[in-house]
Protein backbone atom coordinates (compact mmCIF):
# COMPACT_ATOMS: atom_id res chain seq x y z
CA UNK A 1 -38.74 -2.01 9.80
CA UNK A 2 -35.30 -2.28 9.10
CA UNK A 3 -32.76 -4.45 11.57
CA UNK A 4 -29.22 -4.79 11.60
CA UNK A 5 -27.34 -7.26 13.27
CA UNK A 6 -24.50 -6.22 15.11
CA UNK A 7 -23.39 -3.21 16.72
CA UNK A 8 -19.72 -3.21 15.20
CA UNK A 9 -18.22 -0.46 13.04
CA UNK A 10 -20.48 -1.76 9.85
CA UNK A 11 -23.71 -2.06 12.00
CA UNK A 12 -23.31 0.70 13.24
CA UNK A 13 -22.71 3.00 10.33
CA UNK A 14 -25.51 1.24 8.16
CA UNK A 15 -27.55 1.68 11.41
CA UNK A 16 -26.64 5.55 11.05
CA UNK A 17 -27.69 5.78 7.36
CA UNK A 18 -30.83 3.62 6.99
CA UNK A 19 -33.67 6.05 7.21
CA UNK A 20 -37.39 5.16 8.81
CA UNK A 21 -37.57 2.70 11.88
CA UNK A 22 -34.23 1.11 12.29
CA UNK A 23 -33.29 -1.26 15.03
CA UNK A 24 -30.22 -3.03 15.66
CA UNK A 25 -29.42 -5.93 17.77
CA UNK A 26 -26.21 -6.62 19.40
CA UNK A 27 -25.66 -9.87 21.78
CA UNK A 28 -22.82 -7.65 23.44
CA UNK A 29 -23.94 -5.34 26.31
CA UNK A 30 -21.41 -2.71 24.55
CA UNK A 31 -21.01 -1.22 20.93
CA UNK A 32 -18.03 -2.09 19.40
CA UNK A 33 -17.53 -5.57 18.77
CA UNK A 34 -14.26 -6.12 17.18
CA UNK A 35 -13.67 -2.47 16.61
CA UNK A 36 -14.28 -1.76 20.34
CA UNK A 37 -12.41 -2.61 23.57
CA UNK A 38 -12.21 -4.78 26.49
CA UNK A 39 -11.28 -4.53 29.84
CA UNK A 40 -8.99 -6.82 31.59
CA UNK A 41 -7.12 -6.39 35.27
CA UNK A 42 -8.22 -3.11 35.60
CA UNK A 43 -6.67 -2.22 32.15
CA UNK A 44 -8.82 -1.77 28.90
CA UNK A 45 -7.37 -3.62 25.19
CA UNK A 46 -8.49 -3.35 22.07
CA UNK A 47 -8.99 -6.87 20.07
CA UNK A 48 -5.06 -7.06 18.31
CA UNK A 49 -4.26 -4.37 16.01
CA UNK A 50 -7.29 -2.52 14.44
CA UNK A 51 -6.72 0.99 12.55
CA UNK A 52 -8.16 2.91 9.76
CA UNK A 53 -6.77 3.37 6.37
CA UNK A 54 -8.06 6.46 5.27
CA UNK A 55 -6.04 5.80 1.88
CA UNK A 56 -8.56 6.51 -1.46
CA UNK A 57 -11.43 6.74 1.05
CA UNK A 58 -11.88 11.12 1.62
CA UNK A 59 -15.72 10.80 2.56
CA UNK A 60 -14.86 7.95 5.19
CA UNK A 61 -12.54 10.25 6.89
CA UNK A 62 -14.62 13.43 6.28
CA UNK A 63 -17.46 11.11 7.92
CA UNK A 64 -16.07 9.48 11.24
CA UNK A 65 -13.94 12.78 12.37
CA UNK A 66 -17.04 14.32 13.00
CA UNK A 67 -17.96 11.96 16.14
CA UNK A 68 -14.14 12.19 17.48
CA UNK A 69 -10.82 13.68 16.16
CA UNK A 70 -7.88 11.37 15.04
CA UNK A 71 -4.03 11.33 15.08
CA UNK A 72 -2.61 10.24 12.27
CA UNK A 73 0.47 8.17 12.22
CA UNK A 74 3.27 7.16 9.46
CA UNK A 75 3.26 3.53 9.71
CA UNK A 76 6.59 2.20 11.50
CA UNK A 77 6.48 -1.14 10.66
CA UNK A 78 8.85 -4.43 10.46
CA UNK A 79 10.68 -7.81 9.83
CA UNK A 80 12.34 -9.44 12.77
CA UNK A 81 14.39 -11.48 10.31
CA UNK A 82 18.18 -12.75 10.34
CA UNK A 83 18.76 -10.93 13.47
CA UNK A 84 17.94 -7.74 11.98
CA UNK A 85 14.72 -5.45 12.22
CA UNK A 86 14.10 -4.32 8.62
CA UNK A 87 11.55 -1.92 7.36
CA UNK A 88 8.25 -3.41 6.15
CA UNK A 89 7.34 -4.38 3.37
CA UNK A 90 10.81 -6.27 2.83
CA UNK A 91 10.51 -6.17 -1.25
CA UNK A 92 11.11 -2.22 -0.85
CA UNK A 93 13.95 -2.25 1.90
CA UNK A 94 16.63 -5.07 0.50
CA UNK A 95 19.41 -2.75 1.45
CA UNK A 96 18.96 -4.11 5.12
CA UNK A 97 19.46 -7.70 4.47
CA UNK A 98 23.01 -9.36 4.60
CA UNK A 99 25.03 -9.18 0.73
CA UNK A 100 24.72 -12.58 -0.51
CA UNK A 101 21.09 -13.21 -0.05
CA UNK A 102 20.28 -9.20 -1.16
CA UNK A 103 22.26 -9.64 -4.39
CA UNK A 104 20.25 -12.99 -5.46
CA UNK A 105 17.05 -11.43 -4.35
CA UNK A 106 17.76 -8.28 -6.22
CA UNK A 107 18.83 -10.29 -9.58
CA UNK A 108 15.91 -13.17 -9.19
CA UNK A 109 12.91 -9.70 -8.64
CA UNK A 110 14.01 -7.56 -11.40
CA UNK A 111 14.44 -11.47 -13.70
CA UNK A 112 10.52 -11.57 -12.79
CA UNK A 113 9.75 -7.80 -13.69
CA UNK A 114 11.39 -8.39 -17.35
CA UNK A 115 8.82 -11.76 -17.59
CA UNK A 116 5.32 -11.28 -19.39
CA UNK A 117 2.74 -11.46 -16.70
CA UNK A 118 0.45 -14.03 -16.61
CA UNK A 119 -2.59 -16.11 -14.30
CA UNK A 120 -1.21 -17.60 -11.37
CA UNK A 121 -2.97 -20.75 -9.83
CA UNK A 122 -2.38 -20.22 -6.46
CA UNK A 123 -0.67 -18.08 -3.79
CA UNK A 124 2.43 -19.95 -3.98
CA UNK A 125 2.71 -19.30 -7.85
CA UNK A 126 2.11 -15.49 -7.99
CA UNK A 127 4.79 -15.00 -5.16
CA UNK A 128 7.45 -17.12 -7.31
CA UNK A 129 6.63 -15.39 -10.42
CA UNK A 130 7.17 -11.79 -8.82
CA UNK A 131 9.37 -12.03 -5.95
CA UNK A 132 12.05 -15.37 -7.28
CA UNK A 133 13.05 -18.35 -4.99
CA UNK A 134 15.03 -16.98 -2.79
CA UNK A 135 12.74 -14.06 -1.11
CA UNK A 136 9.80 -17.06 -1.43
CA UNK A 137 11.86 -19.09 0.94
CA UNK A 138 13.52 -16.49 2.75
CA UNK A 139 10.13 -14.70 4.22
CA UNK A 140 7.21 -15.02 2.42
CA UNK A 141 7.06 -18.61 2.41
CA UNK A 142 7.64 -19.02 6.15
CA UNK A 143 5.62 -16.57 7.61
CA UNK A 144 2.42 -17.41 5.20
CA UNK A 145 2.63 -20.44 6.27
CA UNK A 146 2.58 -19.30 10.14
CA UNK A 147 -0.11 -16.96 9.45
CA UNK A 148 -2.57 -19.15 7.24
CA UNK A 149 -0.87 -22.81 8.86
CA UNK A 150 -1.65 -24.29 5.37
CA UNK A 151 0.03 -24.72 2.04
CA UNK A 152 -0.05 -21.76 0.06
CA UNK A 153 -0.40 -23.81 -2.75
CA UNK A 154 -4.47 -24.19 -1.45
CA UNK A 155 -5.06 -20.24 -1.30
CA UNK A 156 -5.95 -18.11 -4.51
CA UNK A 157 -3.96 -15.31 -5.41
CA UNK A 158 -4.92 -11.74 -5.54
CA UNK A 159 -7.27 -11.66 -2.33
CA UNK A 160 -5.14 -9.55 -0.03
CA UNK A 161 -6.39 -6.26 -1.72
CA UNK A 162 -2.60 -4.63 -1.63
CA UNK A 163 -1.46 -6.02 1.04
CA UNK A 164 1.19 -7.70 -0.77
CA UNK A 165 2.44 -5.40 -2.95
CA UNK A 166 4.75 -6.04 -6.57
CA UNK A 167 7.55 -3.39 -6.52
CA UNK A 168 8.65 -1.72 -10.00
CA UNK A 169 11.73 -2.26 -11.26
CA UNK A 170 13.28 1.28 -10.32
CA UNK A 171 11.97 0.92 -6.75
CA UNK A 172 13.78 -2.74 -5.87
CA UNK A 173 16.84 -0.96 -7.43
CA UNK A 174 16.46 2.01 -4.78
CA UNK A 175 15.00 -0.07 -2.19
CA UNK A 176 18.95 -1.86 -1.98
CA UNK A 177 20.37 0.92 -2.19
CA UNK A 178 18.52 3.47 0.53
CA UNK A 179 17.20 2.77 3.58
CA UNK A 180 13.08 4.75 3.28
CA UNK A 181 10.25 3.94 1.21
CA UNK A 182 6.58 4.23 1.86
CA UNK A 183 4.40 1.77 0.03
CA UNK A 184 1.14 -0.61 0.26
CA UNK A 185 -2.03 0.63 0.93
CA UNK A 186 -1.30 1.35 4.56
CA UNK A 187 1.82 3.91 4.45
CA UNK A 188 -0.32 5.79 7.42
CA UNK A 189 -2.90 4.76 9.80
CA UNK A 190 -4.68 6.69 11.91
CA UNK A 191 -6.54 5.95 15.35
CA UNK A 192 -8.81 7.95 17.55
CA UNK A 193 -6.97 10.43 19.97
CA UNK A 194 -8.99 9.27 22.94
CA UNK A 195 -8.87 5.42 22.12
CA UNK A 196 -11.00 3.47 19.65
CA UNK A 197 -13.50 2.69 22.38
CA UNK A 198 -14.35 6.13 23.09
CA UNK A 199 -14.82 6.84 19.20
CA UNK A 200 -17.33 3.97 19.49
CA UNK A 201 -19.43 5.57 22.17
CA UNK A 202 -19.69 8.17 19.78
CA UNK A 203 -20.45 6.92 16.57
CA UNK A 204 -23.37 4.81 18.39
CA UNK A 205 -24.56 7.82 20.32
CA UNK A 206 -26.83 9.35 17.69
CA UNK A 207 -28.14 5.58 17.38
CA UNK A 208 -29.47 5.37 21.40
CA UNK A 209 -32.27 3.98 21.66
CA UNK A 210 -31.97 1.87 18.90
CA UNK A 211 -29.54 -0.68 19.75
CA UNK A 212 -30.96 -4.00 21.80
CA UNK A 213 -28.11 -5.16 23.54
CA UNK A 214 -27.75 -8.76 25.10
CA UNK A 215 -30.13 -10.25 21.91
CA UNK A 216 -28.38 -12.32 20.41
CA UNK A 217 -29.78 -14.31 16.72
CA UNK A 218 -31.00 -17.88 17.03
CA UNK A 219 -32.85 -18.31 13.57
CA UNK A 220 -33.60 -16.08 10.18
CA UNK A 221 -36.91 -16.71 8.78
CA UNK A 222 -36.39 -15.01 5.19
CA UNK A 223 -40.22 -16.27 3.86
CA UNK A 224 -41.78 -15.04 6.59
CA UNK A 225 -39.18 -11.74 7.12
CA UNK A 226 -39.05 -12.68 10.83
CA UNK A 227 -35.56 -13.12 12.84
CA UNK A 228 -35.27 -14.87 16.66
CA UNK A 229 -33.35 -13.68 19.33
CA UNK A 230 -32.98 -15.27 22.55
CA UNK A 231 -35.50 -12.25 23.68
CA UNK A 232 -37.75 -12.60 21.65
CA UNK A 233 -38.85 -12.62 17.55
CA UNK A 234 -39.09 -9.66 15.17
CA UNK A 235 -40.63 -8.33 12.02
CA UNK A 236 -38.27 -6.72 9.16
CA UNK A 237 -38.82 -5.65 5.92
CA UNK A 238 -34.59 -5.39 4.86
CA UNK A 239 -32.06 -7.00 6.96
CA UNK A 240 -28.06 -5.94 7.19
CA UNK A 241 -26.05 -8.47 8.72
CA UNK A 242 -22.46 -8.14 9.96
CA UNK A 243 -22.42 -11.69 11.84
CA UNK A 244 -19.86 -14.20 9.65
CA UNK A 245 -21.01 -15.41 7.05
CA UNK A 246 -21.07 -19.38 8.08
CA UNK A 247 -23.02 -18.02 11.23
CA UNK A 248 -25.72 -16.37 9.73
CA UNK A 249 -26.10 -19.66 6.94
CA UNK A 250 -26.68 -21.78 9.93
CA UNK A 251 -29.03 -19.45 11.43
CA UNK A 252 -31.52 -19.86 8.28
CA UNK A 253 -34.80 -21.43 8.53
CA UNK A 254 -35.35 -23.89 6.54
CA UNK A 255 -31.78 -24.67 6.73
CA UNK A 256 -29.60 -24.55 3.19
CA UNK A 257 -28.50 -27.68 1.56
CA UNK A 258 -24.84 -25.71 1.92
CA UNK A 259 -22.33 -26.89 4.55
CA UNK A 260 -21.50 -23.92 5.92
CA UNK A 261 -17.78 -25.82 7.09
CA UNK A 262 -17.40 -25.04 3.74
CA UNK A 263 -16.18 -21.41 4.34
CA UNK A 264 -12.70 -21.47 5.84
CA UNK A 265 -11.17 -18.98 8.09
CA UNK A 266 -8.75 -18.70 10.72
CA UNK A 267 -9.45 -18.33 14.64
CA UNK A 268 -6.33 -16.19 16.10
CA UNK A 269 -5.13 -15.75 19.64
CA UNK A 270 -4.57 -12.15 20.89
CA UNK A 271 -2.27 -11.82 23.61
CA UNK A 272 -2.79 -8.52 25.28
CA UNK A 273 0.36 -7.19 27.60
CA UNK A 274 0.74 -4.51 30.31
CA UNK A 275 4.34 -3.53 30.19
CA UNK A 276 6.75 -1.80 32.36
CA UNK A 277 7.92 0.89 29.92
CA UNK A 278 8.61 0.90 25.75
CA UNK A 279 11.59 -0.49 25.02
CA UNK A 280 10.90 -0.23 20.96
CA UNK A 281 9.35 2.46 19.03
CA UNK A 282 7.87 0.13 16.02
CA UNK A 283 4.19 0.05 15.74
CA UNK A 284 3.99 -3.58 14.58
CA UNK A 285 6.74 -6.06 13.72
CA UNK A 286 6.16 -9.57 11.79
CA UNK A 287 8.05 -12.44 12.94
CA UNK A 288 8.29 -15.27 10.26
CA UNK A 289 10.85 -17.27 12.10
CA UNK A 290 9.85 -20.76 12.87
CA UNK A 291 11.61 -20.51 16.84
CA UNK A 292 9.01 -17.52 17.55
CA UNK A 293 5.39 -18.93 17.78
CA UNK A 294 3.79 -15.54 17.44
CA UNK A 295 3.49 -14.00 13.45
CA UNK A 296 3.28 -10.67 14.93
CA UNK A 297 3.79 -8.56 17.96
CA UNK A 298 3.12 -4.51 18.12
CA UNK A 299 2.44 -1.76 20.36
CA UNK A 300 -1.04 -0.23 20.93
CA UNK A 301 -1.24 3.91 19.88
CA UNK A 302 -3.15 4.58 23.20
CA UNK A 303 -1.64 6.74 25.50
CA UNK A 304 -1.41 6.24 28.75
CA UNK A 305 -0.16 2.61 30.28
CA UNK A 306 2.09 0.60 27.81
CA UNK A 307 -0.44 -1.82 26.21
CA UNK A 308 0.79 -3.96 23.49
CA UNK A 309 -0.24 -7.09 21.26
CA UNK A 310 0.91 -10.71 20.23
CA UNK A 311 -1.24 -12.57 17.69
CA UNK A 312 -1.09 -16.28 16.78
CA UNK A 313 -3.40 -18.36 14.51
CA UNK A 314 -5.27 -20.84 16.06
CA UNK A 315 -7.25 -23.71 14.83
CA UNK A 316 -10.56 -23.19 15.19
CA UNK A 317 -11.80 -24.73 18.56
CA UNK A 318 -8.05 -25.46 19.45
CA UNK A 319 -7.79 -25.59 23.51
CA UNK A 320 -5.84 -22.83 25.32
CA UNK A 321 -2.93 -24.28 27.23
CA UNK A 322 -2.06 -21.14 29.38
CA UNK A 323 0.96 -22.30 31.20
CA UNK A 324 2.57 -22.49 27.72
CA UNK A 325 1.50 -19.66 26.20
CA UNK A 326 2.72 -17.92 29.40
CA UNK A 327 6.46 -18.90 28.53
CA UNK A 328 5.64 -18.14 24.45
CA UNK A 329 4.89 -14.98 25.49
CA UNK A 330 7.63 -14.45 27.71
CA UNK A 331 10.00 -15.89 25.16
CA UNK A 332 8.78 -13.42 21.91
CA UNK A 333 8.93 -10.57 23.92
CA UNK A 334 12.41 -10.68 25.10
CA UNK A 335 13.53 -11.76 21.34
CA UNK A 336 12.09 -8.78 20.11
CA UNK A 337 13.34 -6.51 22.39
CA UNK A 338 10.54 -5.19 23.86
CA UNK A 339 11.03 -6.60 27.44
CA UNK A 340 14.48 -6.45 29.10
CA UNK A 341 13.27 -9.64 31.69
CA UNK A 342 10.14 -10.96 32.95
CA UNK A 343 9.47 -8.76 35.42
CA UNK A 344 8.62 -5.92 33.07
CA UNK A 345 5.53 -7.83 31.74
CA UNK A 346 3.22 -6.46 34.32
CA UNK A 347 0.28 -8.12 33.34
CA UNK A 348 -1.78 -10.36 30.52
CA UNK A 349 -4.78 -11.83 28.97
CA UNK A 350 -5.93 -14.09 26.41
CA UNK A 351 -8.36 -13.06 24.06
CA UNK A 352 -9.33 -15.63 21.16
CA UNK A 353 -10.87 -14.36 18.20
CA UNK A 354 -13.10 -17.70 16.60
CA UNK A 355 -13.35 -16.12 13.68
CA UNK A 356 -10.69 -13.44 12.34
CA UNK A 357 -9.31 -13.67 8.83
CA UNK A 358 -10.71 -15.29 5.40
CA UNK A 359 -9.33 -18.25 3.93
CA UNK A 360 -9.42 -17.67 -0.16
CA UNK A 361 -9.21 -20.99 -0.76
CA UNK A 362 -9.88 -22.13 -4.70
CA UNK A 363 -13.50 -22.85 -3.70
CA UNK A 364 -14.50 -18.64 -2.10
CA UNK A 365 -14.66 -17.09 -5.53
CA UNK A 366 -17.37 -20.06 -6.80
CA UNK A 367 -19.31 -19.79 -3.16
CA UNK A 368 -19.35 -16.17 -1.57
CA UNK A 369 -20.28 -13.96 -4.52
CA UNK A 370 -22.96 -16.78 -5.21
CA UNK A 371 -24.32 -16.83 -1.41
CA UNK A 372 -24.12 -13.21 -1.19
CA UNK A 373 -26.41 -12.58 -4.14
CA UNK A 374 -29.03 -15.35 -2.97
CA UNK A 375 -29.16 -13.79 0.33
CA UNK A 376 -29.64 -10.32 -0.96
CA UNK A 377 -32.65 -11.98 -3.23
CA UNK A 378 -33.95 -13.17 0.46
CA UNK A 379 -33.74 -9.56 0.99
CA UNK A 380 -30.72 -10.13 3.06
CA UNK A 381 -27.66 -7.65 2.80
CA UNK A 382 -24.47 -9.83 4.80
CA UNK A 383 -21.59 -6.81 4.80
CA UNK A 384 -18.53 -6.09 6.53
CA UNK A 385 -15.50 -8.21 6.87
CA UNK A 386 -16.96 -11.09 8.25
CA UNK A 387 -21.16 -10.92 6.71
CA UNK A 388 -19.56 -10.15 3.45
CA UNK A 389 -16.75 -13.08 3.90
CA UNK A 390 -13.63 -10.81 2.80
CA UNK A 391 -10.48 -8.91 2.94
CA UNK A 392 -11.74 -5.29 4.14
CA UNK A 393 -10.47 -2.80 6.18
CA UNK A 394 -12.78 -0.87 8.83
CA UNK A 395 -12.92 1.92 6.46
CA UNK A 396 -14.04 -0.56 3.70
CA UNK A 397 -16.59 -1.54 6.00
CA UNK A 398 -18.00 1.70 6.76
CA UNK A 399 -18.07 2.85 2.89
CA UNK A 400 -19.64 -0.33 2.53
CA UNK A 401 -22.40 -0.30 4.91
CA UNK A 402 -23.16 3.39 3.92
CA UNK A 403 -23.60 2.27 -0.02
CA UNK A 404 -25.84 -0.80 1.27
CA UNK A 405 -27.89 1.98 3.32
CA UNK A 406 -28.34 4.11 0.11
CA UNK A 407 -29.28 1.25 -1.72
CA UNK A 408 -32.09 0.16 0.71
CA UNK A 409 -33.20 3.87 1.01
CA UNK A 410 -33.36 4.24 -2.54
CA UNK A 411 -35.24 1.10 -3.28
């Protein structure tokens, strides 16, 4: 018997390509999980801004446009910064920001490019050493510290797989001179024509009948191969999870001698809006400036009602107080244009996510590859974003769970 838990995009696309008796168990009552959607007020949401990056990854695309087709879209994102909305990623589009701070930005990047490269100890170094000072304290500094709400000098460099990318010297030059560039590893996203929860009632439809919803894991018994759900106990001879990480350690019996605190992560509060009409045409905008208490705000690609996102980070457990976040949310949306007055937000709800985004703090590359292997010696495969503890995209995750499957199959 094989089980899975979780019914997400990676459960559910290791569930897909495990042959023999496969089961998976979901505590949900829908598919989906984080790649799914809610409903709220007569309104459905998906959890903040999810797409897939078809970039490098053919057979992922070839693969999940069979259940549902998708429209792709050339990413139209940016930096609410200095009272100007400028083209993401900022490195490539200088040409937008005021002349005095361009021309020391310019001079302190293409300094760095002429540097020998060489190990950076944190976060805060690498940045320094390829983007200068002045860009450091100008955005990266400010909204990294929003986003993470810790010193960068405590986070690792080279975790965020691309997502910060180093421009060439030849491309700052025409980046502050022009006003277009496509870079990073997201240049287009795509999303399901009919809505990302509709894609999931496909791509779990050849599964029916083999998802248990409402079970959700109490304990993991790797010597005896047995798992506990508040339903009932089962038998497995290989086990995917896609639960976090520090859930799943605390789920082992006998318990490990690990803390499992000892994997950080951030919790981060998704504020899902109704609005009146679209007042701005971006698909996502950061917002590193200290007076806005959101780090990003964007627009859903569903059609029909005007559905759009802000996102804060939380600390984990941190209590909601609604009132405020009322007036936050008020307040970010009229800064960034994309409500005239109050009355055109129609509606919102608060959705907190306990556990959204890795911390790569200088401990993760001495723990997680480590725990990973020791579970997969329990016969234990912990993938995805969250089982596997990392930086991955939802394609990632589905090329991911597919190799795991292969693996199992094979073995």
């Amino acid at each position: 018997m094989n089980l899975v838990i979780g019914a997400g995009i990676s459960g559910l696309s290791a569930g897909q390509a495990l042959r023999g008796d496969t089961l998976i168990l979901e505590k949900a009552e829908t598919p989906g999980g984080l790649s799914g959607r809610y409903a709220a007020g007569g309104f459905a949401f998906d959890y903040g801004g999810h797409y897939f990056h078809f970039q490098g990854k053919p057979e992922v695309r070839r693969h999940v446009t069979r259940f549902r087709p998708f429209r792709p879209f050339r990413r139209d994102s940016r930096v609410l910064l200095l009272g100007r909305s400028i083209p993401y990623s900022l490195q490539y589009h200088l040409a937008y920001l005021p002349e005095p701070p361009r021309r020391t930005i310019v001079a302190e990047i293409l300094a760095a490019a002429e540097r020998p490269p060489r190990p950076c100890a944190s976060l805060e170094e690498f940045l320094l050493a390829h983007f200068g000072p002045a860009l450091y304290g100008l955005f990266f500094a400010p909204f990294l510290g929003k986003f993470y709400g810790r010193p960068l000098t405590g986070l690792i460099a080279g975790m965020d797989k691309g997502s910060i990318p180093v421009p060439a010297r030849e491309q700052v030059l025409a980046g502050s001179r022009r006003r277009s560039w496509g870079e990073g590893y997201n240049p287009f996203f795509f999303y399901p024509r009919a809505g990302l929860q509709a894609f999931i009632d496909d791509y779990a439809r050849p599964l029916a009948g083999r998802i248990r919803f409402g079970e959700e894991v109490l304990a993991v018994e790797p010597g005896r191969r047995r798992l506990v759900t508040n339903a009932g106990s089962y038998r497995y001879e290989n086990l995917i999870s896609t639960m976090p990480l520090n859930r799943l350690l605390q789920a082992l019996r006998p318990r490990p001698a690990f803390d499992p605190g000892r994997l950080r992560h951030l919790s981060t509060l998704v504020v899902n809006v109704v609005l009146a009409r679209r007042r701005r045409r971006f698909h996502w905008l950061y917002l590193p400036e200290k007076r806005l208490p959101f780090y990003r705000a964007g627009y859903y690609p569903a059609e029909g009602e005007v559905t759009a996102y802000l996102e804060k980070t939380l600390a984990p457990g941190a209590p909601l107080d609604r009132k405020r976040l009322l007036g936050e949310t008020l307040f970010t949306l009229r800064e960034t244009g994309m409500i005239a007055g109050s009355g055109e937000l129609l509606f919102h709800d608060l959705k907190v996510i306990p556990v959204s985004y890795v911390v790569f703090d200088p401990e993760w590359p001495r723990l997680v590859p480590a725990l990973l292997d020791r579970l997969r010696r329990q016969g234990i495969h912990a993938i995805g974003r969250y089982g596997g503890w990392n930086y991955t995209s939802m394609a990632d995750d589905i090329r991911q769970a597919r190799e795991t499957a292969r693996r199992i199959n094979e073995a």
